[in-house]
C-alpha atoms as a PDB file:
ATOM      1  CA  UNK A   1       0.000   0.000   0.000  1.00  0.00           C
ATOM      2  CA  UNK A   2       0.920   3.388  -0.812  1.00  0.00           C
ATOM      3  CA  UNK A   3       0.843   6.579   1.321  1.00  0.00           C
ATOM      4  CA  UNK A   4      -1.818   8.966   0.813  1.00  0.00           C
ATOM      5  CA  UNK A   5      -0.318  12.445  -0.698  1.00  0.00           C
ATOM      6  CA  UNK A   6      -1.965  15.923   0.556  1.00  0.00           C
ATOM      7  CA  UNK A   7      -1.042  18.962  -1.571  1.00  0.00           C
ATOM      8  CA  UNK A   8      -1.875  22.128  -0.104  1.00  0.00           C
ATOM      9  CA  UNK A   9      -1.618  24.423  -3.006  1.00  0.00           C
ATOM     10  CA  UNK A  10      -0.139  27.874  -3.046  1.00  0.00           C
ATOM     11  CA  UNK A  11      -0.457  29.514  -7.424  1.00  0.00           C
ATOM     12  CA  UNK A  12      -1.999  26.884  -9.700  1.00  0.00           C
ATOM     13  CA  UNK A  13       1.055  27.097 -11.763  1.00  0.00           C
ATOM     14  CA  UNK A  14       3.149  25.727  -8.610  1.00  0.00           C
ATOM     15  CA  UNK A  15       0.712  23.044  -7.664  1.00  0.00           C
ATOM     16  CA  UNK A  16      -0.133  22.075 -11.240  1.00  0.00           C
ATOM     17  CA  UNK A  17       3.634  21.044 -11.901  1.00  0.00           C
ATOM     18  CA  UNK A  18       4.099  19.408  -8.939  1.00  0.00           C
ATOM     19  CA  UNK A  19       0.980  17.187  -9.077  1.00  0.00           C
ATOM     20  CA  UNK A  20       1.654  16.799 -12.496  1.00  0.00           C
ATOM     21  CA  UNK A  21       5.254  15.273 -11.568  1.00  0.00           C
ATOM     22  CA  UNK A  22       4.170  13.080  -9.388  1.00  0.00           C
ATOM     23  CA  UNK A  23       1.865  11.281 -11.781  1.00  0.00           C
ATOM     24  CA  UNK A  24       4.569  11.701 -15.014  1.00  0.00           C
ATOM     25  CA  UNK A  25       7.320   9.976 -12.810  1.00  0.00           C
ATOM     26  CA  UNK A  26       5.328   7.374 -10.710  1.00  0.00           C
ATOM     27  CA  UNK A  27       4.669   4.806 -13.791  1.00  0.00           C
ATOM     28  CA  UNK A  28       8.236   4.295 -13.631  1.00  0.00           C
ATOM     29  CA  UNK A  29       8.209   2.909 -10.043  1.00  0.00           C
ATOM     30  CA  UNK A  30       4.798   1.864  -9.789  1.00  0.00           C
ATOM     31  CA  UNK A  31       3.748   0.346 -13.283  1.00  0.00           C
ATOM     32  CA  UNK A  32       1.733   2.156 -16.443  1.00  0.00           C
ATOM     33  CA  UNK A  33      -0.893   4.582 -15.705  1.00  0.00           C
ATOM     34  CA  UNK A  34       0.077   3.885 -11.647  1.00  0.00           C
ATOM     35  CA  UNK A  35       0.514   6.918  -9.198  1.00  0.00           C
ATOM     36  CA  UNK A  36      -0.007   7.294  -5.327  1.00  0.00           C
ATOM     37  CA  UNK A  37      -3.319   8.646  -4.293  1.00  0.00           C
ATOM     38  CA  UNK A  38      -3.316  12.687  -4.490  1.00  0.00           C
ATOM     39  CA  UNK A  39      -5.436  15.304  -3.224  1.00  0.00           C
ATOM     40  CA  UNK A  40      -4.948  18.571  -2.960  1.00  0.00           C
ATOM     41  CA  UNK A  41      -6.936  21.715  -1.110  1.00  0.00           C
ATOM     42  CA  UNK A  42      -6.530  24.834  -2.927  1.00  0.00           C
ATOM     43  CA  UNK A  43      -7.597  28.142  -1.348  1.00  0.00           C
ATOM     44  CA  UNK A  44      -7.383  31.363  -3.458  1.00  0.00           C
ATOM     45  CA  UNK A  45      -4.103  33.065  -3.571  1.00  0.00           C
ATOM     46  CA  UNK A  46      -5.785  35.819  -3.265  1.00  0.00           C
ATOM     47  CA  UNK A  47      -6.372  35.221   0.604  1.00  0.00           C
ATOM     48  CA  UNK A  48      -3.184  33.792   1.611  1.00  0.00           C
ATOM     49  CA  UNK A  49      -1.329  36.848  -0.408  1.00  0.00           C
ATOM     50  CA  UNK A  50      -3.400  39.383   2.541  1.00  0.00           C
ATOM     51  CA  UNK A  51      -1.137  37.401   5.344  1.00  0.00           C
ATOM     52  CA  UNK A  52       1.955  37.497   2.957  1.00  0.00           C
ATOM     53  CA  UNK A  53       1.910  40.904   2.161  1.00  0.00           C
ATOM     54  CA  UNK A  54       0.935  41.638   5.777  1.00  0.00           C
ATOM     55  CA  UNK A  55       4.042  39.666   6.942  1.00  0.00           C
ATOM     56  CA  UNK A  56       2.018  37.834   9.402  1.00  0.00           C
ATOM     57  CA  UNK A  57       2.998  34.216   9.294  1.00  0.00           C
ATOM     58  CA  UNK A  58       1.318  32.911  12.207  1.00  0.00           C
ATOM     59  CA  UNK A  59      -2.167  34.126   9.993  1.00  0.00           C
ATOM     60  CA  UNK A  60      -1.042  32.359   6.806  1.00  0.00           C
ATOM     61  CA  UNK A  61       0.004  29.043   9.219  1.00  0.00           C
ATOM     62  CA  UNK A  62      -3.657  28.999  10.293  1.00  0.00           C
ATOM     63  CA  UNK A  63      -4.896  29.253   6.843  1.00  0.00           C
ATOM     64  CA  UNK A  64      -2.606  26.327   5.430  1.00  0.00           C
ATOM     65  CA  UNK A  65      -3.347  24.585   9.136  1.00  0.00           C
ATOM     66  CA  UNK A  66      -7.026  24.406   8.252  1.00  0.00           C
ATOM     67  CA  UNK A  67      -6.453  22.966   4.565  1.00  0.00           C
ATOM     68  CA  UNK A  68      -4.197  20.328   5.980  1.00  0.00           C
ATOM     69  CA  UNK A  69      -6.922  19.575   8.350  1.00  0.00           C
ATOM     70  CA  UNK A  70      -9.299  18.933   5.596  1.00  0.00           C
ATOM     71  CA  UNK A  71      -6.525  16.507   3.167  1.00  0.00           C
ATOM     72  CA  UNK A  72      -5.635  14.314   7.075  1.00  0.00           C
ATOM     73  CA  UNK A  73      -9.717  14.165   6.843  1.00  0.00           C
ATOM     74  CA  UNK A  74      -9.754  12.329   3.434  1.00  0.00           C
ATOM     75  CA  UNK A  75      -6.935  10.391   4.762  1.00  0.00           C
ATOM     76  CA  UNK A  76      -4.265  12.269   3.182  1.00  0.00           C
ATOM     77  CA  UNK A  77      -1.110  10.490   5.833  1.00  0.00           C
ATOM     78  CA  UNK A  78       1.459  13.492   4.749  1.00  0.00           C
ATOM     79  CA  UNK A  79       1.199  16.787   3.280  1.00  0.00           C
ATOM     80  CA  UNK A  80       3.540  18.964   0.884  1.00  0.00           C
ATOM     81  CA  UNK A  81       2.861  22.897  -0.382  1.00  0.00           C
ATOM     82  CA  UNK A  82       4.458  23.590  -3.243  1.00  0.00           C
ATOM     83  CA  UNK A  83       4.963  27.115  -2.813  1.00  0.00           C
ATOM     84  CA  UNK A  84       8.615  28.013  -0.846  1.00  0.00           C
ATOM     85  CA  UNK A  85       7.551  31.718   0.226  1.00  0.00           C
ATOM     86  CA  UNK A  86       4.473  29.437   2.420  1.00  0.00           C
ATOM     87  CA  UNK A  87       6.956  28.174   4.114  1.00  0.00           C
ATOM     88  CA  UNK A  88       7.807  30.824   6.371  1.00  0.00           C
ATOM     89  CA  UNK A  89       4.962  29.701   8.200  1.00  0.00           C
ATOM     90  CA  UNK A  90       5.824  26.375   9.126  1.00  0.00           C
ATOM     91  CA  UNK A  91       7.205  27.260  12.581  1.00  0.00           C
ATOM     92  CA  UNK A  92       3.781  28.296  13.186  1.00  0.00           C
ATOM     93  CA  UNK A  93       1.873  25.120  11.154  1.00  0.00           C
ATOM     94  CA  UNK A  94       4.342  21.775  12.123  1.00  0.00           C
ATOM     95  CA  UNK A  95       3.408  22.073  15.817  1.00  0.00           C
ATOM     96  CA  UNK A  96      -0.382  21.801  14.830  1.00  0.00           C
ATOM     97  CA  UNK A  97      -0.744  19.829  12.035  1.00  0.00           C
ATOM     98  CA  UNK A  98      -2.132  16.341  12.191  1.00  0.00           C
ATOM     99  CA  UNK A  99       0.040  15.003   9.275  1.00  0.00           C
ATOM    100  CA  UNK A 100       3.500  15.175   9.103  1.00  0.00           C
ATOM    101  CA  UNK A 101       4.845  17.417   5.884  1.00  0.00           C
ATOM    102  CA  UNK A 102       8.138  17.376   3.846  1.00  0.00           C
ATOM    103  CA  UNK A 103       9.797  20.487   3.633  1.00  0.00           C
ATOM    104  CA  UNK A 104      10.767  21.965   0.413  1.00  0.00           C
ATOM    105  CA  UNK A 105      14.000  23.452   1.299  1.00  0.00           C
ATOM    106  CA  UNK A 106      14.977  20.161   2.821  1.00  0.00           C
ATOM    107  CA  UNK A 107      14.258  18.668  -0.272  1.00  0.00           C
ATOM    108  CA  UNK A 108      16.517  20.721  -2.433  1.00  0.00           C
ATOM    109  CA  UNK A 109      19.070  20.790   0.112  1.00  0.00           C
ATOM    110  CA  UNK A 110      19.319  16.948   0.201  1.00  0.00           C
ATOM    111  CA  UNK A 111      20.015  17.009  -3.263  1.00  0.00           C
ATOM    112  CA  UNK A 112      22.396  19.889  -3.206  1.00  0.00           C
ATOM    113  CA  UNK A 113      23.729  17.600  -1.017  1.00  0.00           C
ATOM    114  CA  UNK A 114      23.591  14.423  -3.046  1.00  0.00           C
ATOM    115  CA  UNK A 115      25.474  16.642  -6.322  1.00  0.00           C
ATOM    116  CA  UNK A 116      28.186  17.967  -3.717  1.00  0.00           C
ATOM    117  CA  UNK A 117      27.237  21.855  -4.151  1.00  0.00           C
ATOM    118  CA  UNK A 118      28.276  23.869  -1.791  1.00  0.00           C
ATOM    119  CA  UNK A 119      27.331  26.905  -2.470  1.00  0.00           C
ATOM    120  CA  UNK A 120      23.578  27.801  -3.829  1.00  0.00           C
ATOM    121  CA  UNK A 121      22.173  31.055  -4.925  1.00  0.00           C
ATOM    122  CA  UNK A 122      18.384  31.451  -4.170  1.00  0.00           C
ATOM    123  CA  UNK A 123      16.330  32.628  -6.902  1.00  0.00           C
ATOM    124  CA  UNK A 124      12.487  33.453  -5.523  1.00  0.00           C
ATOM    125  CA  UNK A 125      10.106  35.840  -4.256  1.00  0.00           C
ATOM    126  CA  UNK A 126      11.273  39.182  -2.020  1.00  0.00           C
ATOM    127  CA  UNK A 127       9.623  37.598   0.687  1.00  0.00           C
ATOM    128  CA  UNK A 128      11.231  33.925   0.359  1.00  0.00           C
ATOM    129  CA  UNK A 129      15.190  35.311  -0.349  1.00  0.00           C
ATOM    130  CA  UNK A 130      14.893  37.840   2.191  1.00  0.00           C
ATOM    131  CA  UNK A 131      13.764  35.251   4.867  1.00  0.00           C
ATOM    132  CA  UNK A 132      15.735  32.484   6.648  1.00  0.00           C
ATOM    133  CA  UNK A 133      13.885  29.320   5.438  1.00  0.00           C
ATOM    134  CA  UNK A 134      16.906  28.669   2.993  1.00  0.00           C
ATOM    135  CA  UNK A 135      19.596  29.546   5.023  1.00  0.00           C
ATOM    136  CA  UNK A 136      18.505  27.810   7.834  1.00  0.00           C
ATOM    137  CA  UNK A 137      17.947  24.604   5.879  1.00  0.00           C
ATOM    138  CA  UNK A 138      21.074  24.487   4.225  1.00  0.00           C
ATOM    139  CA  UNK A 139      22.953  25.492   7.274  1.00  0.00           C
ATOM    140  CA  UNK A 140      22.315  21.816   8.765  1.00  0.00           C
ATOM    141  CA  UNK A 141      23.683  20.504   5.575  1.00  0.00           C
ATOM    142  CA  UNK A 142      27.243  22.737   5.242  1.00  0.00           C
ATOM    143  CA  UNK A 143      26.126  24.497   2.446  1.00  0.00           C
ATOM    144  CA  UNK A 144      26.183  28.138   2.122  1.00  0.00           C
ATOM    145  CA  UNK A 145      23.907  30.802  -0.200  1.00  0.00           C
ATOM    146  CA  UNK A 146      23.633  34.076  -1.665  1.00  0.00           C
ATOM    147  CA  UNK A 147      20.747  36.357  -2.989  1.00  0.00           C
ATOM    148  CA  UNK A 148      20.254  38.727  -5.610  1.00  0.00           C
ATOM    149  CA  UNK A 149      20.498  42.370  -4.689  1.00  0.00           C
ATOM    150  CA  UNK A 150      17.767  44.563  -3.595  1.00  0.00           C
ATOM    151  CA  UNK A 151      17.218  45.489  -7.599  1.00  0.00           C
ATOM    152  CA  UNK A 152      16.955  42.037  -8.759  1.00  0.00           C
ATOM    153  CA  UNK A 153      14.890  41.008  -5.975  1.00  0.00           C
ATOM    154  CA  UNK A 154      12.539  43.490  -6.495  1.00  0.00           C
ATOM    155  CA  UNK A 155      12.364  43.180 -10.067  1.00  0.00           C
ATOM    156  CA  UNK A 156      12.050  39.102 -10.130  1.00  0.00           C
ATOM    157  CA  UNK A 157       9.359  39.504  -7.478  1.00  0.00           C
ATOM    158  CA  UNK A 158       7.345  41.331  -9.952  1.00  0.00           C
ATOM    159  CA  UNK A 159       7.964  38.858 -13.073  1.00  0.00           C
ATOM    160  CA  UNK A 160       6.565  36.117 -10.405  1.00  0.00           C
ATOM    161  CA  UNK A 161       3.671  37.785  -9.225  1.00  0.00           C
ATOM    162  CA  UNK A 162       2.687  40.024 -12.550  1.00  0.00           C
ATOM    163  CA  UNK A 163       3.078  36.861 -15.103  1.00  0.00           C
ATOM    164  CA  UNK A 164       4.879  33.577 -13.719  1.00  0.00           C
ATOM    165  CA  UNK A 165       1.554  32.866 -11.253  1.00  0.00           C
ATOM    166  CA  UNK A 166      -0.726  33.784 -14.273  1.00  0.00           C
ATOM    167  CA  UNK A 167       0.734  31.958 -16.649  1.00  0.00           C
ATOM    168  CA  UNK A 168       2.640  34.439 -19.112  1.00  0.00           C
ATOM    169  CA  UNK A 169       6.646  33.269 -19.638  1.00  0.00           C
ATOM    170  CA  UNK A 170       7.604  36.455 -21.505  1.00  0.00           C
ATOM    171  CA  UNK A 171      11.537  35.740 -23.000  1.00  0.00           C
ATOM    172  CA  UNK A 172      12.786  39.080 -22.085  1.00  0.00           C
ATOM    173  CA  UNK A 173      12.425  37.302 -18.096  1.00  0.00           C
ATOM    174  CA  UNK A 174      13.451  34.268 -18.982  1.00  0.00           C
ATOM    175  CA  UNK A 175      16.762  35.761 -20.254  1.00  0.00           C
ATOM    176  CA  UNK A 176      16.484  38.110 -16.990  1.00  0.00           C
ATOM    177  CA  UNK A 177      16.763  35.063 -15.166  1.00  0.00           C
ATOM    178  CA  UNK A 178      19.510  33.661 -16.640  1.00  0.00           C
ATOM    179  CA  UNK A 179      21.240  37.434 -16.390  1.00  0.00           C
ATOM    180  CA  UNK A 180      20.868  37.374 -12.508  1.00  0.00           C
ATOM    181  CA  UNK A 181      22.161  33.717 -12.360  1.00  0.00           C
ATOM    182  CA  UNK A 182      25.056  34.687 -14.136  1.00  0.00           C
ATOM    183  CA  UNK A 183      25.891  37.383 -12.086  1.00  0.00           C
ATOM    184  CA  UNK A 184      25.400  34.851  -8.650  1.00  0.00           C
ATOM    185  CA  UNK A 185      27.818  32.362 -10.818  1.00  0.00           C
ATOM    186  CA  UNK A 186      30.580  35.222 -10.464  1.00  0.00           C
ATOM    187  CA  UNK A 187      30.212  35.461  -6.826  1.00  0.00           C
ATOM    188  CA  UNK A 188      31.129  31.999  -6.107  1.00  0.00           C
ATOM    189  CA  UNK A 189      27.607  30.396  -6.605  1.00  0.00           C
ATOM    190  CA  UNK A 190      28.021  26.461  -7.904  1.00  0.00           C
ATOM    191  CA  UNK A 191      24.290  26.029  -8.445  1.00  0.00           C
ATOM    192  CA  UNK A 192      21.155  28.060  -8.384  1.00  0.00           C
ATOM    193  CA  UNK A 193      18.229  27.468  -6.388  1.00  0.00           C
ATOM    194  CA  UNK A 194      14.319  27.716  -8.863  1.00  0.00           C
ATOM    195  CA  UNK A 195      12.859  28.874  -5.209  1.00  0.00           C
ATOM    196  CA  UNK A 196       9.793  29.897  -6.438  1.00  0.00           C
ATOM    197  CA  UNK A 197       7.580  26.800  -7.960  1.00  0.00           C
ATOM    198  CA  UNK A 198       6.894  28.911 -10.702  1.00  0.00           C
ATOM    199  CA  UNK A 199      10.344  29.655 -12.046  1.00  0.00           C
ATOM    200  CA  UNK A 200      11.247  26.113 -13.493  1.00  0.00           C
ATOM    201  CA  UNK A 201       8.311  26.920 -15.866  1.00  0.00           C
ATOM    202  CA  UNK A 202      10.468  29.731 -17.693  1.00  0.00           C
ATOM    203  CA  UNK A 203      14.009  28.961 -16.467  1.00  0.00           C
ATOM    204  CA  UNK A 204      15.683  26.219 -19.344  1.00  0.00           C
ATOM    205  CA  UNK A 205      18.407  24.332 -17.308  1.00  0.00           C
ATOM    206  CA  UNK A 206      20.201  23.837 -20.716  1.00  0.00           C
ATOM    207  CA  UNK A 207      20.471  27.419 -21.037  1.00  0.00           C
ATOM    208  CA  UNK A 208      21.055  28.558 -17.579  1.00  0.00           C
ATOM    209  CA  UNK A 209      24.311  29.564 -16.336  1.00  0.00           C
ATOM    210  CA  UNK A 210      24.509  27.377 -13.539  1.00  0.00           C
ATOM    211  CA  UNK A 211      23.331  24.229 -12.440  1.00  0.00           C
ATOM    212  CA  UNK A 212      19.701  24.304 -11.303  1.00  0.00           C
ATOM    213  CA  UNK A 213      17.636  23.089  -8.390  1.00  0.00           C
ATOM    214  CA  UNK A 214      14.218  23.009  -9.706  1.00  0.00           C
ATOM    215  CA  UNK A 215      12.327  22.792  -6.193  1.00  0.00           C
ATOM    216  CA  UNK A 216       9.331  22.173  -7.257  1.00  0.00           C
ATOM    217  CA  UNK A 217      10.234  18.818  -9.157  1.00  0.00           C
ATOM    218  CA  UNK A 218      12.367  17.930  -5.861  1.00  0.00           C
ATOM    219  CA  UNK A 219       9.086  18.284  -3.745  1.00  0.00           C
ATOM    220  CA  UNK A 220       7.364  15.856  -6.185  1.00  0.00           C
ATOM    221  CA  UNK A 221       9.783  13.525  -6.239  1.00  0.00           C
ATOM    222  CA  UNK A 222      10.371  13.398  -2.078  1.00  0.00           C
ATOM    223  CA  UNK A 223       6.544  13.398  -2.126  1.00  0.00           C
ATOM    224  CA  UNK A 224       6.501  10.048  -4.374  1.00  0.00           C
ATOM    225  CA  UNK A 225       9.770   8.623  -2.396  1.00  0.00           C
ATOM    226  CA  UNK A 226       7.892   9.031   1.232  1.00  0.00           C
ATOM    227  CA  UNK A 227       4.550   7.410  -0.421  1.00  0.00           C
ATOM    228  CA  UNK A 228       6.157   4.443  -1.190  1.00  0.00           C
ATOM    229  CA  UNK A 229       8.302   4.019   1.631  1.00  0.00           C
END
């Protein structure tokens, strides 16, 4: 028997590729057409941006604490959010949540791990690079990381929120991406970090200038490891 998998979505883009991951790369292990079962509680990102932009993480943990309540009620036995700037509020959510939950940034730092990288710039929202939950997760792993400046930040932030989320992968960001990469790559980056579970959507690892960590494919593919532990 397989585990149950509970998504608790952040954009539709972000949860779409990660769901959609799971089920591409489970026939492999499972057998044709085979996947763990999936569901996934989707509030509107509209509500969980007024706690984001608020900076109140202890409001958004309560929001994502009552859709995990509802995926442990269908029998959902762990629970993943594709969405990295959500995770801020896990200090607030773990201690409450019925289910257990596998952390993104532990995710991509195992790997980071696995492909002996030591030193990872984080691409993502304002909110998610200016925040601790990559630092502190690859701290416990050796592995150090750097952000864009203030500029970039500010600038990817709006390429996220203005088109990524709604679906619109203009080329001019795609090749702002790769600009920004380029410019961690000279300050001692050895891999970049797709922090946001948009990005892998418009980032092309054969074009980027540095190694990526698409975190939203790592989520999935933790996600599928844990169900059929």
């Amino acid at each position: 028997m397989t585990k149950h998998i509970g998504i608790v979505a952040g954009s539709a883009e972000g949860a779409a590729l990660c769901y959609r991951t799971i089920c591409l790369e489970a026939p492999a292990r499972m057998g044709e057409h085979n996947h763990p079962q999936i569901t996934m509680n989707s509030v509107p990102l509209a509500e969980h941006m007024n706690y984001v932009r608020a900076d109140d993480w202890e409001g958004l943990g309560e929001i994502l604490l009552a859709s995990t309540q509802k995926l442990a009620g269908v029998g959902a036995d762990f629970a993943i959010c594709p969405d990295n700037t959500y995770h801020q509020a896990f200090k607030y959510l773990i201690p409450k949540s019925p289910i257990p939950w596998i952390h993104i940034a532990v995710a991509v730092a195992e790997e980071a791990r696995r492909l002996n990288h030591q030193h990872l710039g984080i691409l993502g929202t304002k909110y998610l690079t200016e925040s601790s939950v990559y630092p502190e997760a690859l701290e416990s792993f050796g592995i150090r990381s750097s952000i864009p400046d203030e500029t970039e930040r500010t600038r990817i932030n709006e390429i996220i929120f203005d088109e990524l989320v709604n679906g619109v992968f203009p080329e001019s960001s795609r090749l702002y991406f790769n600009e920004v990469t380029a410019k961690l790559k000279k300050r001692g980056c050895d891999a970049v970090v797709l922090g946001c579970t948009e990005i892998p959507l418009i980032v092309r690892p054969d074009d980027c200038p540095l190694p990526t960590l698409d975190s939203t494919r790592l989520l999935a593919r933790a996600a599928l490891s844990k169900a059929l532990e």
